[in-house]
Protein backbone atom coordinates (compact mmCIF):
# COMPACT_ATOMS: atom_id res chain seq x y z
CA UNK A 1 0.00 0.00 0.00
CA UNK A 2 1.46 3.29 -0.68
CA UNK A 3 0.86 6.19 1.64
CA UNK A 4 -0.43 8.82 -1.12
CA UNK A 5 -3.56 8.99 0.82
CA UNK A 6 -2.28 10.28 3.70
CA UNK A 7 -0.25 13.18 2.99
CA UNK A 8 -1.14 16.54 4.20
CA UNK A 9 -0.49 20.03 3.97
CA UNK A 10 -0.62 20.18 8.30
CA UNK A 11 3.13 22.03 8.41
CA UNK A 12 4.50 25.64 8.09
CA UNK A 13 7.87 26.68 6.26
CA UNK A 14 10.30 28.08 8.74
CA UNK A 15 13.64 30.03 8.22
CA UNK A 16 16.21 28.98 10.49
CA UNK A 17 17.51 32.11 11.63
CA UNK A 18 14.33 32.61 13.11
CA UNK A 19 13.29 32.64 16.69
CA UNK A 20 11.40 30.21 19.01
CA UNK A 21 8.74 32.61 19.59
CA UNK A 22 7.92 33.15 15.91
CA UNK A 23 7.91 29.55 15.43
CA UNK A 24 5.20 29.25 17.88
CA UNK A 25 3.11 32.62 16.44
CA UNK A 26 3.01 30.83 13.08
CA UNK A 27 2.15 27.14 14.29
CA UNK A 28 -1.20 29.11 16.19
CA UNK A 29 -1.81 31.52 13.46
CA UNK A 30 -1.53 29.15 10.56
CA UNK A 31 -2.87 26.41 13.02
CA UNK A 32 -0.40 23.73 11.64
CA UNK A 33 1.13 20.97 14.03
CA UNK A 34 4.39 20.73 12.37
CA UNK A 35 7.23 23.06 11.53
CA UNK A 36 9.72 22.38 8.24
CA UNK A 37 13.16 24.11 8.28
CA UNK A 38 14.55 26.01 5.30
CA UNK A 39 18.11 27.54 4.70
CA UNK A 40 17.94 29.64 1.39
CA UNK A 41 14.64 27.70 0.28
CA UNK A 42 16.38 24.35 0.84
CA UNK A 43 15.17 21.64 3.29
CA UNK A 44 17.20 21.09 6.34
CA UNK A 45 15.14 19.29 8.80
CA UNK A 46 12.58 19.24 11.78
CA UNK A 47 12.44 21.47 14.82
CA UNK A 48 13.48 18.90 17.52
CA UNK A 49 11.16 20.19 20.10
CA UNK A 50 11.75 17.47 22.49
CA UNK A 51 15.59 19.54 23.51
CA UNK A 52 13.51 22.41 24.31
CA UNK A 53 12.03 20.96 27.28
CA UNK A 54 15.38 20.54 28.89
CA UNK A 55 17.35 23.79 28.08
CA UNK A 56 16.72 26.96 29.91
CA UNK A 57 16.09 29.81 27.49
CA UNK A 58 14.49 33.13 26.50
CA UNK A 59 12.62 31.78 23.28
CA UNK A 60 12.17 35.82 21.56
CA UNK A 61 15.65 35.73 21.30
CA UNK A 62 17.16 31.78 20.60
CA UNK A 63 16.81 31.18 17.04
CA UNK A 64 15.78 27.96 15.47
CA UNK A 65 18.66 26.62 14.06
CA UNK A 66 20.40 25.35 16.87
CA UNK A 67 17.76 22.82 17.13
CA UNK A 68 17.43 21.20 13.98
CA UNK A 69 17.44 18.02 13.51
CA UNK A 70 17.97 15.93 9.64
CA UNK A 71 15.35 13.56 8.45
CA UNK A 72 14.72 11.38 6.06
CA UNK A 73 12.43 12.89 2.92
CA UNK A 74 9.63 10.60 1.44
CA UNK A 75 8.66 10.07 -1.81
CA UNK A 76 4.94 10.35 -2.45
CA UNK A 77 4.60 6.91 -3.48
CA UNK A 78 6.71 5.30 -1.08
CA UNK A 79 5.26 1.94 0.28
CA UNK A 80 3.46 2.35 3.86
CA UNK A 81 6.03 -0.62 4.92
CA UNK A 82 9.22 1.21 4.26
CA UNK A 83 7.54 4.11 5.40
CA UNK A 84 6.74 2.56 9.25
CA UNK A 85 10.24 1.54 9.28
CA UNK A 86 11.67 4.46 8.54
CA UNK A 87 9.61 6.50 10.92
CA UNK A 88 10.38 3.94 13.85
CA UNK A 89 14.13 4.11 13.00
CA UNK A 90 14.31 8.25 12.86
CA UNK A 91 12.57 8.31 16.16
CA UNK A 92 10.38 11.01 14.39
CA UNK A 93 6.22 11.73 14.92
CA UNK A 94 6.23 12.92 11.35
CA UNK A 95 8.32 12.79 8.07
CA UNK A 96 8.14 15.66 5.21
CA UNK A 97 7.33 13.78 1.83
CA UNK A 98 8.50 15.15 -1.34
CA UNK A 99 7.09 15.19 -5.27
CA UNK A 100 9.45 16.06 -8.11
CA UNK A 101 11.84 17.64 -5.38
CA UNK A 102 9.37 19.62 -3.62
CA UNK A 103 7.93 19.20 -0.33
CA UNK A 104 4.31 18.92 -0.34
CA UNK A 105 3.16 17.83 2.60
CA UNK A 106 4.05 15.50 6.18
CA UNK A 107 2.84 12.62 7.11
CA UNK A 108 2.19 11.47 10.51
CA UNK A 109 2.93 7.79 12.55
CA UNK A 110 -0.69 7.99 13.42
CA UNK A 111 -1.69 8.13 9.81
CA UNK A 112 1.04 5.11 8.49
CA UNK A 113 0.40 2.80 11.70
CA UNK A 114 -3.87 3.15 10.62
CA UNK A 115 -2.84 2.46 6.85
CA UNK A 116 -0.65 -0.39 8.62
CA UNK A 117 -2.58 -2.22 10.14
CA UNK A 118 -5.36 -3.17 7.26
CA UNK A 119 -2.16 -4.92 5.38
CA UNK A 120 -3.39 -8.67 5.23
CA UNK A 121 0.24 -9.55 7.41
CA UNK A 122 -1.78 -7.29 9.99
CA UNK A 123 -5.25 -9.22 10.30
CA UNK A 124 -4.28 -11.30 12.81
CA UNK A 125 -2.13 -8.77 15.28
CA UNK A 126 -3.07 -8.40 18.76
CA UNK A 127 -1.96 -5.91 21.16
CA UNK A 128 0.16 -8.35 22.72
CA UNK A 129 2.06 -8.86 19.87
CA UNK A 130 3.72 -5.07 19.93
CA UNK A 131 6.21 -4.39 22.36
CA UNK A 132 4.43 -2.73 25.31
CA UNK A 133 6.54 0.67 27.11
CA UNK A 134 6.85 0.20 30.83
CA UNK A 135 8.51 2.79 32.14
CA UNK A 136 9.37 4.07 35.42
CA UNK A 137 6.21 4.72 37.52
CA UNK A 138 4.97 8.66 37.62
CA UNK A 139 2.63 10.00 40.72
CA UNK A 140 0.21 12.97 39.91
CA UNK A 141 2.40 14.82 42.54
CA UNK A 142 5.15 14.39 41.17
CA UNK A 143 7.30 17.47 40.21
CA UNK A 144 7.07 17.48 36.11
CA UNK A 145 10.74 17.95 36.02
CA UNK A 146 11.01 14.22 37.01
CA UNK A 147 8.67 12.88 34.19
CA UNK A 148 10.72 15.29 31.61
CA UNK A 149 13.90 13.36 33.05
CA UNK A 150 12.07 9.95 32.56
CA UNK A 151 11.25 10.89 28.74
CA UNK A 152 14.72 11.46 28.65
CA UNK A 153 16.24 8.91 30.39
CA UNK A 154 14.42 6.10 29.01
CA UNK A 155 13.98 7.75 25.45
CA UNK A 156 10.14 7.51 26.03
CA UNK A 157 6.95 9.96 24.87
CA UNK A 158 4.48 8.85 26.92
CA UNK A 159 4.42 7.98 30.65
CA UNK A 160 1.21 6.44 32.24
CA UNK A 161 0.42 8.78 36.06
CA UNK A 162 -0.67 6.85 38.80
CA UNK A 163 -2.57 8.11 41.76
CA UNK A 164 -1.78 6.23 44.41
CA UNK A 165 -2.71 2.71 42.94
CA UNK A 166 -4.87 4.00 40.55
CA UNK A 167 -4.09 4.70 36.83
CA UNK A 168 -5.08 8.59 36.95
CA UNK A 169 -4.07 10.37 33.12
CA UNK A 170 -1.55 10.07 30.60
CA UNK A 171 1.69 12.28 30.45
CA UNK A 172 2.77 13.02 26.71
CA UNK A 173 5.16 15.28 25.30
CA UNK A 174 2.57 17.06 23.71
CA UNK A 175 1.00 17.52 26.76
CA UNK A 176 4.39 19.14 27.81
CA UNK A 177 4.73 21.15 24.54
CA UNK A 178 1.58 22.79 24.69
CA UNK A 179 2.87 24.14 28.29
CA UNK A 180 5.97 25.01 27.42
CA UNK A 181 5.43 26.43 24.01
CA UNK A 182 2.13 27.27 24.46
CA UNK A 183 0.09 25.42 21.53
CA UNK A 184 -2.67 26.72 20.59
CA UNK A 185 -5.96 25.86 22.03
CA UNK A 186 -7.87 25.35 19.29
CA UNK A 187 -5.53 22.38 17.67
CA UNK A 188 -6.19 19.85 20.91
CA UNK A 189 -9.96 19.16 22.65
CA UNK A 190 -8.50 20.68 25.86
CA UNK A 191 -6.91 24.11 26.62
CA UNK A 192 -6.99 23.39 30.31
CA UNK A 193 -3.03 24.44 30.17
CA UNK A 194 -2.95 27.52 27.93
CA UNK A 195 -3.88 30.06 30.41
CA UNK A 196 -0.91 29.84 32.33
CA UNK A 197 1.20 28.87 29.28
CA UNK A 198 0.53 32.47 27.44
CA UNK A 199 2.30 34.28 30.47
CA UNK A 200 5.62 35.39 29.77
CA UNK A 201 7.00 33.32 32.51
CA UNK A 202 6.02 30.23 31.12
CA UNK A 203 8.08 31.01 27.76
CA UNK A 204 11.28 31.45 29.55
CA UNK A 205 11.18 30.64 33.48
CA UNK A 206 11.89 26.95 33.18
CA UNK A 207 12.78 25.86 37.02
CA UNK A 208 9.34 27.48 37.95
CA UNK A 209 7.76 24.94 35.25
CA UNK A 210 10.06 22.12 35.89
CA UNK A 211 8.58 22.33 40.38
CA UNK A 212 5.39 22.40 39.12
CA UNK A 213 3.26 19.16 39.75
CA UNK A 214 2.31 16.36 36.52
CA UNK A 215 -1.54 16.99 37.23
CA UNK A 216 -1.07 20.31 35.49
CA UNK A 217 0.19 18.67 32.68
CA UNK A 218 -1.57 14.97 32.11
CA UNK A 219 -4.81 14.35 30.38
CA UNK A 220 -6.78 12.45 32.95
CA UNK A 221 -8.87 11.24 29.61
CA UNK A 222 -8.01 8.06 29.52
CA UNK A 223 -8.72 5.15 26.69
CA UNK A 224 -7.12 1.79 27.87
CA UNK A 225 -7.23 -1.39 25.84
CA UNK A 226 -6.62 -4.90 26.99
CA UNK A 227 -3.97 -7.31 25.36
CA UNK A 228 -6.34 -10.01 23.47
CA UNK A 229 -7.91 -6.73 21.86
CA UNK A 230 -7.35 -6.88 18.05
CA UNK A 231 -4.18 -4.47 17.08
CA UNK A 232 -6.35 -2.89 14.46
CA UNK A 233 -9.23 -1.98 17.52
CA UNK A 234 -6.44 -0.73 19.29
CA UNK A 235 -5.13 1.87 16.48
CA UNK A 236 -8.94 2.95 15.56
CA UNK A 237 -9.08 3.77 18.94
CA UNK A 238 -5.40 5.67 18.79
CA UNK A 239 -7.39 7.26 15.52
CA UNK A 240 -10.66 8.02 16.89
CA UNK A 241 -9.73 10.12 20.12
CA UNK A 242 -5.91 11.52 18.72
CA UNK A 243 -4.12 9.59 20.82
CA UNK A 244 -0.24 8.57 20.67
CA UNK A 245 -0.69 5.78 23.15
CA UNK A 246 -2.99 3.73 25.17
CA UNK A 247 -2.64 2.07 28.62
CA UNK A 248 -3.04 -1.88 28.39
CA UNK A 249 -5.23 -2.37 31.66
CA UNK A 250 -5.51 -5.85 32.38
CA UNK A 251 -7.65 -7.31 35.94
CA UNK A 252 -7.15 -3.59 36.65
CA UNK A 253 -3.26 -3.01 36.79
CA UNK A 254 -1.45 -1.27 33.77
CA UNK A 255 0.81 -4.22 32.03
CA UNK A 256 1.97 -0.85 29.73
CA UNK A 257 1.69 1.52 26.91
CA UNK A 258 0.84 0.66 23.75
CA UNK A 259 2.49 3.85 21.23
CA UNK A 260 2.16 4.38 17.96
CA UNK A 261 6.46 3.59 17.85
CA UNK A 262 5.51 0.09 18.99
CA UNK A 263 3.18 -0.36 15.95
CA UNK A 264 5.82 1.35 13.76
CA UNK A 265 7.95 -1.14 14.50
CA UNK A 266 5.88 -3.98 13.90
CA UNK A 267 4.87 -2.82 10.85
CA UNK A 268 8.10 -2.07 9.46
CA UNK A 269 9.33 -5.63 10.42
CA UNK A 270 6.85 -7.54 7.74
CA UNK A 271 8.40 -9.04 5.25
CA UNK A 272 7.20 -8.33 1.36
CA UNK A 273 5.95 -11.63 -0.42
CA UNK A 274 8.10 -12.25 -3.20
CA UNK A 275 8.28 -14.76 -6.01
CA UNK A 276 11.39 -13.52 -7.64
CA UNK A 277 15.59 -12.71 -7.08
CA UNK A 278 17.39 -9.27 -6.32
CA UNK A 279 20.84 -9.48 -6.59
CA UNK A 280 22.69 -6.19 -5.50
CA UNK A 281 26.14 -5.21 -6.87
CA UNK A 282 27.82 -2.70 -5.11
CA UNK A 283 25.48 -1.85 -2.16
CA UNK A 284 27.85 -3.16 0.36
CA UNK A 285 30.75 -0.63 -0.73
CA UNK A 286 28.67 2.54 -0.72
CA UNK A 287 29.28 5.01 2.03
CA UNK A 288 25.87 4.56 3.72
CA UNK A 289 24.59 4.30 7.08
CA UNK A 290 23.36 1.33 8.01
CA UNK A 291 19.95 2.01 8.09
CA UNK A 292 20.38 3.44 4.64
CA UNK A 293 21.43 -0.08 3.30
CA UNK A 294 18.76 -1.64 4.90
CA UNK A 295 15.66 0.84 3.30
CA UNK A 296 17.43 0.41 -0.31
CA UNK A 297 16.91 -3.29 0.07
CA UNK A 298 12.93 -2.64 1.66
CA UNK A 299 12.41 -0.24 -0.91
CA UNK A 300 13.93 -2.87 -3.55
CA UNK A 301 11.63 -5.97 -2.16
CA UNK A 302 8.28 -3.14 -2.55
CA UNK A 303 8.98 -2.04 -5.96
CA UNK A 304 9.87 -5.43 -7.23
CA UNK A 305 6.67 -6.69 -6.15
CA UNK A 306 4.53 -3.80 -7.52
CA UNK A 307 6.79 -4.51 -10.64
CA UNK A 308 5.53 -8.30 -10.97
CA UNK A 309 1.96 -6.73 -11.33
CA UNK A 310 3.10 -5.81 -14.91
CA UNK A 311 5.17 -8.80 -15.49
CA UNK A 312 3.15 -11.92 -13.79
CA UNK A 313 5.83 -14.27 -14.21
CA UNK A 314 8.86 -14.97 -12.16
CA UNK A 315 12.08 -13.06 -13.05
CA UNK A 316 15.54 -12.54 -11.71
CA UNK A 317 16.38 -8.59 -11.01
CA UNK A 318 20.03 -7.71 -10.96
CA UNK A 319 20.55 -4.13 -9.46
CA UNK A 320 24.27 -2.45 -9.87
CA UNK A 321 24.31 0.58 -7.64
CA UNK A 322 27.39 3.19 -7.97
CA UNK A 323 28.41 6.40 -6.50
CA UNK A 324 30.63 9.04 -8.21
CA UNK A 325 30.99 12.76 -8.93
CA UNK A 326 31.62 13.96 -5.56
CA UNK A 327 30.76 17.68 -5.09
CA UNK A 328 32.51 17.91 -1.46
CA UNK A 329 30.99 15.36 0.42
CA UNK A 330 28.25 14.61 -1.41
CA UNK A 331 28.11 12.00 -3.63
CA UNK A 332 25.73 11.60 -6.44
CA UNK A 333 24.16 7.89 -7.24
CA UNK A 334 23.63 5.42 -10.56
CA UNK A 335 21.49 3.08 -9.87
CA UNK A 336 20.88 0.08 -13.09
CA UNK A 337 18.34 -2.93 -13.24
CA UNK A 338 18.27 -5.40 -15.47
CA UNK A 339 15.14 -7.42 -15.16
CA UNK A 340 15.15 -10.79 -16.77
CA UNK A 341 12.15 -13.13 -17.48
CA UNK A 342 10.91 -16.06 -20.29
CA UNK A 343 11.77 -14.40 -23.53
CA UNK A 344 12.18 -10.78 -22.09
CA UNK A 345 15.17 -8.96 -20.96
CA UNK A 346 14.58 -5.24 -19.50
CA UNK A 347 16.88 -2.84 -18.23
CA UNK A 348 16.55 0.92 -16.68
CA UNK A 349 18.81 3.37 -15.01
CA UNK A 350 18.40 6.10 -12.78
CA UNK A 351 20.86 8.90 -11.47
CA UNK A 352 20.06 11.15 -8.23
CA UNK A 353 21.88 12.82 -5.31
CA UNK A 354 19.95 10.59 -2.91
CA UNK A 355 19.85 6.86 -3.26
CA UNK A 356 16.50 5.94 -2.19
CA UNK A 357 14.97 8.59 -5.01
CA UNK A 358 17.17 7.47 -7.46
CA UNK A 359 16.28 3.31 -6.45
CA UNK A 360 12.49 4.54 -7.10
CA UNK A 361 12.75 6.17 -10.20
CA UNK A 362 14.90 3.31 -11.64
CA UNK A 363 12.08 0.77 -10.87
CA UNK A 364 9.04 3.34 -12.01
CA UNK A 365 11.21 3.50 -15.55
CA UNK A 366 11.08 -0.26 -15.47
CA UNK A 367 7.22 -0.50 -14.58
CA UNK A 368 6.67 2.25 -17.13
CA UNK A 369 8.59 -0.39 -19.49
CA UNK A 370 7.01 -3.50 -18.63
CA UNK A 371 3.43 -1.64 -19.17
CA UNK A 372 4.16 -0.43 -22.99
CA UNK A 373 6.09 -4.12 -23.37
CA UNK A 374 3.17 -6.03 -23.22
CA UNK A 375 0.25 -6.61 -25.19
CA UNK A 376 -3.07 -7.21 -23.32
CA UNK A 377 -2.96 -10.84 -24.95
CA UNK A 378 0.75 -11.22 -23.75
CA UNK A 379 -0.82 -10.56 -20.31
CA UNK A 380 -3.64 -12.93 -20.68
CA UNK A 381 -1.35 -15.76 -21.96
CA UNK A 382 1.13 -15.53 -19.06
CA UNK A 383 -1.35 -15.27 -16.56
CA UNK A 384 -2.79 -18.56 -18.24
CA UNK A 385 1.20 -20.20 -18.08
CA UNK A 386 1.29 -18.95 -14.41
């Protein structure tokens, strides 16, 4: 399934010499949930608002830049497999995708993890089958400095509060953001923490905000779900109320959290059907991070199987992947196929500065090729053979 559905225009453009506080005025004006960094109309990254909880300063003044972070770009038609992996593995609530080098929307883990889990692999899932978060246990009176140490601590987005014995709210960082960077009331169903969030303390008086207790800051609306509940229950329910997570309650004590990371996760780790062979020449010698490797091969095993659509036969794929003509430390990429089947040999080649666009326009030349190859009776006669 490809995640061309889901796109959307929810982000603003941002230029990274500006400030925190301007940031913030165009998130409520525009009322957009996401924030895209530009340097001379070029694409640099996310704000990563999670290192603004822990730093003490005067946001009119501390510019933007300091706290971007890189990200992967999608393509518009990138698979919603890749996509969850990706998204787990960048550690990221939303990813910019790109069309013809533009950047035309986000899309969130909410969004790919509901797409997810209607893939057949998915029918069966139950909540016990993602990895549940247990982290350390949070009281309601509990100074909200220690839950933003937790987050950090244990790498963590969501922490379940507890009063006394009883589960009382959820803590999320968005909970936290919409404190500390005062988000606008009118993109969440609560603004029980804006009033104190539009004072001017609140924007750059962090130890007052770090004393204050979690109560302030949880939403005491609470959704739980058990662990023999269907996965795909569980994520309508994520879907339904706009949650990230959901306490797993089971003969009333908490066995966890159920995020939208842990369904990333087990949605990026299916495995794509496949009749057919990729061999890949060169891969192992380019100067790519690991995870990089690993996405050309996932991106690889989805296009070749969109690609058997056109060919319904088995075939033998043989992709030679190169880098050269390096412009400091870039590097720009060739990437060939040569596709062989019963009577039919078909090759394509693509060049790009980033290897996973230039991997997915190599294998859209070759679909594009197998399509005008083939007759409709060719079609009808190898589906017969097959």
């Amino acid at each position: 399934m490809e995640i061309t559905p889901l796109i959307k225009a929810d982000f603003v453009v941002l230029d990274e010499d500006e400030t925190i506080s301007e940031m913030i005025g165009k998130l409520k004006q525009e009322e957009k949930r996401s924030g895209l960094v530009f340097r001379n109309k070029k694409y640099i990254g996310l704000l990563e608002k999670k290192r603004l909880l822990r730093l003490r300063m005067d946001s009119s003044v501390t510019k933007i830049k300091g706290y971007v972070q890189k990200t992967p770009i999608l393509s518009e038609h990138a698979d919603v497999i890749e996509t969850a992996y990706l998204m787990f593995q960048s550690d990221l609530d939303f990813l910019p995708v790109e069309r013809n080098k533009v950047i035309v929307g986000v899309l969130q883990g909410l969004d790919v993890v509901g797409l997810g889990v209607n893939l057949p692999e998915a029918q069966n899932w139950k909540v016990s089958d993602a990895k549940l978060i247990k982290p350390k246990k949070l009281f309601k009176d509990d100074p909200i400095g220690e839950a933003i140490n937790i987050m950090h601590n244990e790498r963590i987005d969501q922490i379940p509060v507890f009063d006394g014995d009883t589960l009382y709210g959820v803590l999320t960082y968005r909970d936290l953001l919409r404190k500390y960077l005062n988000w606008s009331p009118r993109r969440d169903n609560s603004a029980k923490f804006n009033v104190m969030a539009s004072s001017r303390s609140a924007e750059s008086d962090m130890p007052h905000l770090s004393s204050l207790p979690v109560r302030n800051f949880s939403s005491t609306e609470v959704v739980t779900t058990k662990l023999g509940l269907s996965l795909k229950e569980a994520v309508n329910l994520m879907q339904k109320y706009n949650f990230s997570c959901l306490p797993v309650v089971e003969g009333g004590e908490v066995k966890g959290l159920l995020t939208v990371k842990n369904v990333l996760s087990l949605v990026g780790s299916l495995k794509i059907p496949k009749n057919f062979n990729i061999q890949f020449v060169g891969l192992k010698e380019l100067k790519l991070e690991p995870y990089q490797k690993y996405n050309v091969q996932k991106i690889s095993s989805n296009e070749a199987f969109k690609l058997q659509r056109n060919i319904n036969n088995d075939f033998k794929l043989v992709m030679h992947i190169k880098e050269y003509n390096k412009e400091g430390t870039r590097c720009k990429y060739a990437v060939n196929l040569r596709i062989e089947f019963p009577g039919k040999i078909i090759t394509s080649s693509q060049n790009d500065w980033d290897i996973e666009t230039a991997v997915r326009k190599a294998f859209n030349n070759a679909k594009l090729e197998t399509a005008s190859k083939f007759t409709e009776r060719e079609r009808k006669k190898l589906k017969i053979e097959e």
